[in-house]
PDB file of N, CA and C in Angstrom:
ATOM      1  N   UNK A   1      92.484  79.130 110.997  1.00  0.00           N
ATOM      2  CA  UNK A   1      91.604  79.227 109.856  1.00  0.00           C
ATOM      3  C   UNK A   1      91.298  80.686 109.539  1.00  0.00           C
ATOM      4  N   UNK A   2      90.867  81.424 110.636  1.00  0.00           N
ATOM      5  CA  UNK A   2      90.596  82.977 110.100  1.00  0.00           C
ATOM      6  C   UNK A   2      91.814  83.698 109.636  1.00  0.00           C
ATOM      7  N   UNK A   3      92.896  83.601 110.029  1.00  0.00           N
ATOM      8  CA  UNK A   3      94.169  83.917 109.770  1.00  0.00           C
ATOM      9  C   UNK A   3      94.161  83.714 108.540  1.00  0.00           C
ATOM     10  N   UNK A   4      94.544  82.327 107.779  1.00  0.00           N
ATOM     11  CA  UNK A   4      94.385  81.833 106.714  1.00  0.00           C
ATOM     12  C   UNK A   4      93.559  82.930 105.741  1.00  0.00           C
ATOM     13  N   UNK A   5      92.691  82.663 106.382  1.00  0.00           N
ATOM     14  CA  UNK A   5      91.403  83.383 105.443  1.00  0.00           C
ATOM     15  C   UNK A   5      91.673  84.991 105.066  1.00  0.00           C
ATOM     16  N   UNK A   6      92.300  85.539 106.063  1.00  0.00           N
ATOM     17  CA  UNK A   6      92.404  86.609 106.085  1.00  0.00           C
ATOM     18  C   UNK A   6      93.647  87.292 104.929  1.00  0.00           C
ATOM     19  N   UNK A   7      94.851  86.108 104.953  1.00  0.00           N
ATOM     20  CA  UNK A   7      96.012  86.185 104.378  1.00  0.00           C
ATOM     21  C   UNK A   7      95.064  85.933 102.730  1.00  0.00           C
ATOM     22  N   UNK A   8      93.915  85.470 102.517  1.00  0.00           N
ATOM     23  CA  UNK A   8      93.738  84.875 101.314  1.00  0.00           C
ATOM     24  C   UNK A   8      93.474  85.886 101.053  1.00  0.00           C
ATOM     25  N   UNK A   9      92.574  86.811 101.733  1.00  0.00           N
ATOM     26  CA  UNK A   9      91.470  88.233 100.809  1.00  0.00           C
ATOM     27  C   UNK A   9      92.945  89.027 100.629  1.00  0.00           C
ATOM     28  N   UNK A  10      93.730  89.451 101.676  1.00  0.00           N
ATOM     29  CA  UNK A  10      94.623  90.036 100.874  1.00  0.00           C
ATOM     30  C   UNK A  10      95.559  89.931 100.075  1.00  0.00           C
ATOM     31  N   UNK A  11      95.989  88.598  99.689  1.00  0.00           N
ATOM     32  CA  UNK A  11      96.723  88.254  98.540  1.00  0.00           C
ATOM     33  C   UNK A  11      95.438  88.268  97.517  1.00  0.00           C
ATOM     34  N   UNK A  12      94.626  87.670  97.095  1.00  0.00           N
ATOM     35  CA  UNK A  12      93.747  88.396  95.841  1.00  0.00           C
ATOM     36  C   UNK A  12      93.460  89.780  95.919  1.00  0.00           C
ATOM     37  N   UNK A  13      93.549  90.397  96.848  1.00  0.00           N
ATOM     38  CA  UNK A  13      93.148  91.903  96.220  1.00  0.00           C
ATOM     39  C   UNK A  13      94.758  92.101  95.614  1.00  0.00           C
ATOM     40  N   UNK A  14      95.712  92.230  96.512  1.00  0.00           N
ATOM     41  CA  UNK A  14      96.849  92.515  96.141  1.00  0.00           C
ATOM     42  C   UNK A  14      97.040  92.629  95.002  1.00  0.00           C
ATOM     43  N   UNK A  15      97.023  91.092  94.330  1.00  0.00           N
ATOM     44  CA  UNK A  15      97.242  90.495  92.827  1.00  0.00           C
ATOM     45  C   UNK A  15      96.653  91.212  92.232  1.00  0.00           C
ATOM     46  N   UNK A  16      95.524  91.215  92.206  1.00  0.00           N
ATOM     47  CA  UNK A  16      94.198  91.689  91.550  1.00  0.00           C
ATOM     48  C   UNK A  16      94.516  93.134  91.068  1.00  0.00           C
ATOM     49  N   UNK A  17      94.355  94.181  92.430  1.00  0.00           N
ATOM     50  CA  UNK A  17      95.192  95.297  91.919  1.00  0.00           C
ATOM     51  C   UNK A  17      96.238  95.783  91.359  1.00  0.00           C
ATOM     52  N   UNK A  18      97.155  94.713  91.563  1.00  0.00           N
ATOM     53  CA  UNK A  18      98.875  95.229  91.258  1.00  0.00           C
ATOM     54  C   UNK A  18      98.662  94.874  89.561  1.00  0.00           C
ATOM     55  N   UNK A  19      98.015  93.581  89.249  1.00  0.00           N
ATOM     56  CA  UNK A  19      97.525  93.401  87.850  1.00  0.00           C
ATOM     57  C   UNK A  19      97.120  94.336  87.077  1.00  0.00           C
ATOM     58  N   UNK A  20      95.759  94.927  87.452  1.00  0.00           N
ATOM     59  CA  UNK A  20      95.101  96.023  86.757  1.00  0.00           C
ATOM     60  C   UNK A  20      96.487  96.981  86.849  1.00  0.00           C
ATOM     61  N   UNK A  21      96.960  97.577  87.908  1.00  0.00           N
ATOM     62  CA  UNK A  21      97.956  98.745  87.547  1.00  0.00           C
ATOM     63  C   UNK A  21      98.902  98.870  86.459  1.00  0.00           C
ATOM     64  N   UNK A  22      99.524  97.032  86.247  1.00  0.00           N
ATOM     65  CA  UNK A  22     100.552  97.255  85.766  1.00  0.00           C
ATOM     66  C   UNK A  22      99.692  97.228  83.559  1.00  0.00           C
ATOM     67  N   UNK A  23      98.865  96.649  83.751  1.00  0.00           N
ATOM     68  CA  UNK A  23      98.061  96.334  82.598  1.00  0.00           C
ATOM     69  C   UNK A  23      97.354  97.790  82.017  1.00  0.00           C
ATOM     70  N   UNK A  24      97.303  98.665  83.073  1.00  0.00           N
ATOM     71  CA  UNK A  24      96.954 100.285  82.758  1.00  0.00           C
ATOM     72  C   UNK A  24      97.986 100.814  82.048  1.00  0.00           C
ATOM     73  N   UNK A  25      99.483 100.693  82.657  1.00  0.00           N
ATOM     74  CA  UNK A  25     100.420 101.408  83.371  1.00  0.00           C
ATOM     75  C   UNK A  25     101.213 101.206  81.277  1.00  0.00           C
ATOM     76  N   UNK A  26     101.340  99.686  80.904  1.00  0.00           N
ATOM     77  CA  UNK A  26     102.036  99.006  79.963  1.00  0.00           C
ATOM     78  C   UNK A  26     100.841  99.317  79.209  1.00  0.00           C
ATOM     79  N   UNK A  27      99.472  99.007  78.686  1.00  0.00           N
ATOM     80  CA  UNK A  27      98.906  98.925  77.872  1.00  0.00           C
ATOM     81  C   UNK A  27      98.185 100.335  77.176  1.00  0.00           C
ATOM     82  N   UNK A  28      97.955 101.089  77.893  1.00  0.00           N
ATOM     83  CA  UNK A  28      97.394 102.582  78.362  1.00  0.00           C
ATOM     84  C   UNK A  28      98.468 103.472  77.492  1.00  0.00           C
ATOM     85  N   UNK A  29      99.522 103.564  78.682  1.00  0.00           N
ATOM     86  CA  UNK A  29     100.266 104.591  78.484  1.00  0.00           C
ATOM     87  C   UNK A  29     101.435 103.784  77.460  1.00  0.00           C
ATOM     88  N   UNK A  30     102.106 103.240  77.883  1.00  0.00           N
ATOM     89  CA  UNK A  30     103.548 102.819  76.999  1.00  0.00           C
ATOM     90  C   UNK A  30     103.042 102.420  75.389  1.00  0.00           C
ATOM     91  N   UNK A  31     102.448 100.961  75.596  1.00  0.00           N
ATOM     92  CA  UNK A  31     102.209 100.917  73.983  1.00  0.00           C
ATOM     93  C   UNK A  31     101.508 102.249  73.693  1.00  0.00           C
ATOM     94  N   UNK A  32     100.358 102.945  74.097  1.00  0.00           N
ATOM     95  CA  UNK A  32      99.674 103.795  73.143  1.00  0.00           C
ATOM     96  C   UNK A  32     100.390 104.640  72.932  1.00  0.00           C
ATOM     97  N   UNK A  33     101.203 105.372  73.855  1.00  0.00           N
ATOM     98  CA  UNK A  33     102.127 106.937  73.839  1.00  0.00           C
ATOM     99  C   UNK A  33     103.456 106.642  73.681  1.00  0.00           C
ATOM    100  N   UNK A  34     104.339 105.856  74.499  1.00  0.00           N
ATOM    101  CA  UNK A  34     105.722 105.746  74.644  1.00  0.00           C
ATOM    102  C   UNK A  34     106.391 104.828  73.109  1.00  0.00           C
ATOM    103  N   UNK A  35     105.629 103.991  72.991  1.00  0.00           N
ATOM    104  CA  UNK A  35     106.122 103.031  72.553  1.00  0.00           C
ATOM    105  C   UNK A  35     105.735 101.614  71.921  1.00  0.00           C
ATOM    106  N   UNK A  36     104.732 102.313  70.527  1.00  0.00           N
ATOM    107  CA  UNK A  36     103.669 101.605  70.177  1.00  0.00           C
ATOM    108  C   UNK A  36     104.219 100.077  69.068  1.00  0.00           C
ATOM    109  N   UNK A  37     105.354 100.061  68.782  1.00  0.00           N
ATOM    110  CA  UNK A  37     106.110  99.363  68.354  1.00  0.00           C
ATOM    111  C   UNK A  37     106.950  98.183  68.989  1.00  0.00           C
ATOM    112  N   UNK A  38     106.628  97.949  70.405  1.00  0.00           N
ATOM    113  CA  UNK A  38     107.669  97.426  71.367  1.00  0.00           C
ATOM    114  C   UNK A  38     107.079  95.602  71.098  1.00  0.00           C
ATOM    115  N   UNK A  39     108.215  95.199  70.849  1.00  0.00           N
ATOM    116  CA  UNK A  39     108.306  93.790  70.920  1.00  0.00           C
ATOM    117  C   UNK A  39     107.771  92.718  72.515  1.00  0.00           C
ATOM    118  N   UNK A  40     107.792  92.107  72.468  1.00  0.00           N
ATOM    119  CA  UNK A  40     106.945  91.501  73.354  1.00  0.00           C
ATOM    120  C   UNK A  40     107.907  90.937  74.383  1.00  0.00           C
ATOM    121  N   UNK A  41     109.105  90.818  74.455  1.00  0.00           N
ATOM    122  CA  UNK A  41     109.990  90.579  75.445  1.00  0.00           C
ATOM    123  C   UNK A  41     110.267  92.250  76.184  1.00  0.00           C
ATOM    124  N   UNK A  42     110.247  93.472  75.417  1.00  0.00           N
ATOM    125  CA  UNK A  42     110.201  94.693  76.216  1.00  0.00           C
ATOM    126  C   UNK A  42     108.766  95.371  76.641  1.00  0.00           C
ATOM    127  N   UNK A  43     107.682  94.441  76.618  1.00  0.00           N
ATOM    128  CA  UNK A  43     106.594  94.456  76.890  1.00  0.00           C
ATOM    129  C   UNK A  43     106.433  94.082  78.308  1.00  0.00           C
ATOM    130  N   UNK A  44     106.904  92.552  78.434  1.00  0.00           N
ATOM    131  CA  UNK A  44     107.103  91.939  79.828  1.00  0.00           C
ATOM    132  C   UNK A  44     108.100  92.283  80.472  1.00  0.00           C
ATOM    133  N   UNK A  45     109.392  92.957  80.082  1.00  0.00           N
ATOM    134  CA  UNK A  45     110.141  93.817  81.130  1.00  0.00           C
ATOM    135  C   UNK A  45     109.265  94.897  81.445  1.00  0.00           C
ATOM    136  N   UNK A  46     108.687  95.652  80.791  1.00  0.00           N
ATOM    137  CA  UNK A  46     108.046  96.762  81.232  1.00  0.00           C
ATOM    138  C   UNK A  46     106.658  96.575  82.232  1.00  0.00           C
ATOM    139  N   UNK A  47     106.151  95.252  82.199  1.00  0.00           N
ATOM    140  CA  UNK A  47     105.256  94.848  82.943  1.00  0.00           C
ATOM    141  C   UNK A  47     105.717  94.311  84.562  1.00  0.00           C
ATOM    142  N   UNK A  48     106.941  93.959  84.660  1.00  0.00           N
ATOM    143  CA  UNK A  48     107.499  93.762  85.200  1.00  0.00           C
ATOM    144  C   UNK A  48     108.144  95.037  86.369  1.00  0.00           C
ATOM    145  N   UNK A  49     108.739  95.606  85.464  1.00  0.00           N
ATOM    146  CA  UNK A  49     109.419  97.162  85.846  1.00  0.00           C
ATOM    147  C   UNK A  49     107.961  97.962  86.442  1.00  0.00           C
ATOM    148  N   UNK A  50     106.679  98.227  85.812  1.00  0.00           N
ATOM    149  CA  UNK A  50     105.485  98.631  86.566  1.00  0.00           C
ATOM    150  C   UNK A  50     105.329  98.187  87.782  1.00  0.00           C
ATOM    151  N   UNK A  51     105.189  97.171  88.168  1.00  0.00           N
ATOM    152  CA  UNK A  51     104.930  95.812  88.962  1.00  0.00           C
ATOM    153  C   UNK A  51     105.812  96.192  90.051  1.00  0.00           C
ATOM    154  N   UNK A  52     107.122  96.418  89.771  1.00  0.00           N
ATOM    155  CA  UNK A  52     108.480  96.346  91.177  1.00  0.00           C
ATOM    156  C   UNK A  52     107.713  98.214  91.449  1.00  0.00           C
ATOM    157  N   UNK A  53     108.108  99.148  90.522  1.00  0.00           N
ATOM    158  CA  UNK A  53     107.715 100.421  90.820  1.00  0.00           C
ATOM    159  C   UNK A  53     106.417 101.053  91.734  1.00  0.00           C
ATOM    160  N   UNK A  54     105.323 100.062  91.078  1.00  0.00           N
ATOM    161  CA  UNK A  54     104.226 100.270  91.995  1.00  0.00           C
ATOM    162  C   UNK A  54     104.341  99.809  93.556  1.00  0.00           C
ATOM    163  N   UNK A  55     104.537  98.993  93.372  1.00  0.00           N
ATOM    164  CA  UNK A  55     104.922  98.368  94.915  1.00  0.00           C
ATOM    165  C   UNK A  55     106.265  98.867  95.630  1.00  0.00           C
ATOM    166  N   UNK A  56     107.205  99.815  94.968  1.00  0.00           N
ATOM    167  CA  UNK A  56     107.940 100.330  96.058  1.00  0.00           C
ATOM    168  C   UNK A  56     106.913 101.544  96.329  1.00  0.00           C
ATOM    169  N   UNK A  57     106.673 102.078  95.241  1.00  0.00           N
ATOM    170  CA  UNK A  57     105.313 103.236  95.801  1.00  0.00           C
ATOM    171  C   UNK A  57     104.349 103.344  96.752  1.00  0.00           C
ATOM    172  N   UNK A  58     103.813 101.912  96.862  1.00  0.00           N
ATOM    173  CA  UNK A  58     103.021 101.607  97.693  1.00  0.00           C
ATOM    174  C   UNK A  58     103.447 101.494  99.313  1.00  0.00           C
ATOM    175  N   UNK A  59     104.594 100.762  99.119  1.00  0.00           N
ATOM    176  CA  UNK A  59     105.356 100.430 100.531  1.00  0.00           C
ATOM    177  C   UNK A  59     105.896 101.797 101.230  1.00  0.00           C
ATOM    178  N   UNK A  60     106.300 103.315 100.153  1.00  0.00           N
ATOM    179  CA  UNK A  60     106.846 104.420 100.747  1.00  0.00           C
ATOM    180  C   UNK A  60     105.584 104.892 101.401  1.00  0.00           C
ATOM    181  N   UNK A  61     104.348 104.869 100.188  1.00  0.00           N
ATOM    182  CA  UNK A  61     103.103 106.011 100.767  1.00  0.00           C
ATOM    183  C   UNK A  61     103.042 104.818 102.605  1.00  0.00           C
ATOM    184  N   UNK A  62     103.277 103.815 102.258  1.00  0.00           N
ATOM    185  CA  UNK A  62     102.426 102.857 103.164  1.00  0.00           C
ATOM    186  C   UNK A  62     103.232 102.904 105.053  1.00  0.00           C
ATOM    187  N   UNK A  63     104.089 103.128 104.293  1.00  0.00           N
ATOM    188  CA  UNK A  63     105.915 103.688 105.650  1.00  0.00           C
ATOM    189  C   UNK A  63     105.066 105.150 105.944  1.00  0.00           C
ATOM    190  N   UNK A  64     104.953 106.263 105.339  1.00  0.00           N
ATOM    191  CA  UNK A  64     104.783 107.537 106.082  1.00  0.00           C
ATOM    192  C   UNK A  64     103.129 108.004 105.936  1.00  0.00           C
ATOM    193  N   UNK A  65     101.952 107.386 106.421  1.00  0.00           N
ATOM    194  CA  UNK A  65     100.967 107.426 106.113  1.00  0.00           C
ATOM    195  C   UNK A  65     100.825 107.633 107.793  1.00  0.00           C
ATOM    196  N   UNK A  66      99.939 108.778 107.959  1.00  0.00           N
ATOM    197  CA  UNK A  66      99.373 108.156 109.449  1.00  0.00           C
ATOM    198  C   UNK A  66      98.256 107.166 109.527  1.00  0.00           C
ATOM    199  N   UNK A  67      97.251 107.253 108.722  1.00  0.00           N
ATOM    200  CA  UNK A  67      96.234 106.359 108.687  1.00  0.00           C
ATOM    201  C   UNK A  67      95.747 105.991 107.209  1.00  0.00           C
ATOM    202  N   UNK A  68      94.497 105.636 107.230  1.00  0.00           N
ATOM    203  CA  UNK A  68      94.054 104.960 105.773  1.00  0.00           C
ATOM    204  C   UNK A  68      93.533 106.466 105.066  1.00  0.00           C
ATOM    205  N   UNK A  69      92.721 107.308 106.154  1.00  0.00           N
ATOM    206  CA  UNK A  69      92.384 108.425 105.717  1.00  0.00           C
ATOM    207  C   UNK A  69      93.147 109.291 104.731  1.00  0.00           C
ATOM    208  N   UNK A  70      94.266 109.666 105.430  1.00  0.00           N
ATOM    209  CA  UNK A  70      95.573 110.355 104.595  1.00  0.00           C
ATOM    210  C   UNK A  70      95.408 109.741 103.159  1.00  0.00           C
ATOM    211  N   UNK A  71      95.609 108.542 103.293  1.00  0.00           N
ATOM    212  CA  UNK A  71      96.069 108.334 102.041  1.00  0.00           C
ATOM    213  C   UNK A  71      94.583 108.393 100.785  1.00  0.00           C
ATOM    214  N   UNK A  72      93.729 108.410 101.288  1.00  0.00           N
ATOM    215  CA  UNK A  72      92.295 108.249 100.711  1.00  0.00           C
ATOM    216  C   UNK A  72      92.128 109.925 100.164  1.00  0.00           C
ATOM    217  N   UNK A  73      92.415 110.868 101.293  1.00  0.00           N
ATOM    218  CA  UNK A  73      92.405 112.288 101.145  1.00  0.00           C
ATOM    219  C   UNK A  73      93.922 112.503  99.487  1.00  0.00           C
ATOM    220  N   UNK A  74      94.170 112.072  99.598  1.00  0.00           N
ATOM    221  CA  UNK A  74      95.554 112.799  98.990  1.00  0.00           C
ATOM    222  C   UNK A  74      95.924 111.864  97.542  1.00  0.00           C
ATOM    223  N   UNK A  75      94.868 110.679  97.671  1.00  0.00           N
ATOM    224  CA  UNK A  75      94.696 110.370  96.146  1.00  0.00           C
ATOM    225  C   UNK A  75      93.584 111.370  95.863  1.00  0.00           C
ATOM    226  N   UNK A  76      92.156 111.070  96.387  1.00  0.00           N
ATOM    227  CA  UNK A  76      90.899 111.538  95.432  1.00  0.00           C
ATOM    228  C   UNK A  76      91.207 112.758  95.071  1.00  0.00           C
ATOM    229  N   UNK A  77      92.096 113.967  96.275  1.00  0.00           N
ATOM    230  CA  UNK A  77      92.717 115.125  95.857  1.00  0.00           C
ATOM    231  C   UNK A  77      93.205 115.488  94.285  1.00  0.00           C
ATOM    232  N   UNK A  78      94.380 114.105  94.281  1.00  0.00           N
ATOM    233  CA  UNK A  78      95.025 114.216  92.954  1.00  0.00           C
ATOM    234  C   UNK A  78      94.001 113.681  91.712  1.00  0.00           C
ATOM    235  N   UNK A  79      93.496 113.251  92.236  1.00  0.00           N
ATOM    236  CA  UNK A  79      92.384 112.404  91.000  1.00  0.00           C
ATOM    237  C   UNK A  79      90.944 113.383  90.727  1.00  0.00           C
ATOM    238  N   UNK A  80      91.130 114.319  91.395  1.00  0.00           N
ATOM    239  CA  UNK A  80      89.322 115.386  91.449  1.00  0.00           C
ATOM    240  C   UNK A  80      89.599 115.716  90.184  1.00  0.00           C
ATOM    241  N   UNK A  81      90.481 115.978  89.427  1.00  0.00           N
ATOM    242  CA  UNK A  81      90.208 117.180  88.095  1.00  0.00           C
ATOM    243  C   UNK A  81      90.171 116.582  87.164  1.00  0.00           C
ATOM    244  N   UNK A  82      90.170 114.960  87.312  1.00  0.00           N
ATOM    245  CA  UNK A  82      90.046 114.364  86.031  1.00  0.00           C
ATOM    246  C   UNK A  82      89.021 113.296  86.257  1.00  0.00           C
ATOM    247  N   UNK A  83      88.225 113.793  87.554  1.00  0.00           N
ATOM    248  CA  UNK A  83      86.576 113.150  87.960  1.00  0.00           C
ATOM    249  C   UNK A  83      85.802 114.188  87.203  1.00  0.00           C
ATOM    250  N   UNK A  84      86.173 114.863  87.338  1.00  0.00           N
ATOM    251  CA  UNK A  84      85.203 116.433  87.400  1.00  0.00           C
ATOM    252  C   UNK A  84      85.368 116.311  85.690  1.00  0.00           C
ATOM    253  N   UNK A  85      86.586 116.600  85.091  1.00  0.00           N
ATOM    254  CA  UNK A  85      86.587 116.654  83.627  1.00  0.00           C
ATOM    255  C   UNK A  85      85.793 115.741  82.585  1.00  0.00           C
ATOM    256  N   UNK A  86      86.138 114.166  83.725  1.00  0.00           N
ATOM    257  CA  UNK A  86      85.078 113.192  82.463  1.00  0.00           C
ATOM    258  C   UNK A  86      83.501 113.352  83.031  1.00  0.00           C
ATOM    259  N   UNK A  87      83.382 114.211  84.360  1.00  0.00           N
ATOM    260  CA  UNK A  87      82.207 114.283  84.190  1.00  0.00           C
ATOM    261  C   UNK A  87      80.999 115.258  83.605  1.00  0.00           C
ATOM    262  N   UNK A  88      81.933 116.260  83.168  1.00  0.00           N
ATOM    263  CA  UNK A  88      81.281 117.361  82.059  1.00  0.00           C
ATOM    264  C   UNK A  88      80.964 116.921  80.962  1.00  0.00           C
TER     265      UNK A  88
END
């Protein structure tokens, strides 16, 4: 049962996150900048194509990480100048 349980929280976060990414990733950037014209079958390839990309991303940082720290240090790193910017 805890097993179970345990496999459940991380398949909903999983989903949950890999969702929001790819819904950032397609809705955000591609339609607004790349490709504001795109038909709805190169919509769901591209949601798709986010989806496989993020998750090989995830699995490389996740292969050469020593701990959770690393990886916590070396996003907020990349992410400070555009904390700092929306917060001026």
């Amino acid at each position: 049962m805890i097993l179970a349980g345990l496999l459940a929280a991380f398949t909903s976060t999983f989903s949950g996150t890999l969702n929001a990414t790819q819904a950032y990733i397609v809705n955000d950037i591609y339609l607004k900048y790349i490709n504001p014209e795109a038909t709805n079958t190169k919509i769901k390839y591209m949601n798709w194509g986010a989806g496989i990309v993020m998750v090989v991303i995830s699995i490389f940082m996740g292969l050469f990480a020593r701990d959770v720290n690393d990886l916590l240090q070396w996003i907020v790193s990349g992410l400070y100048g555009a904390y700092v910017a929306s917060m001026c």
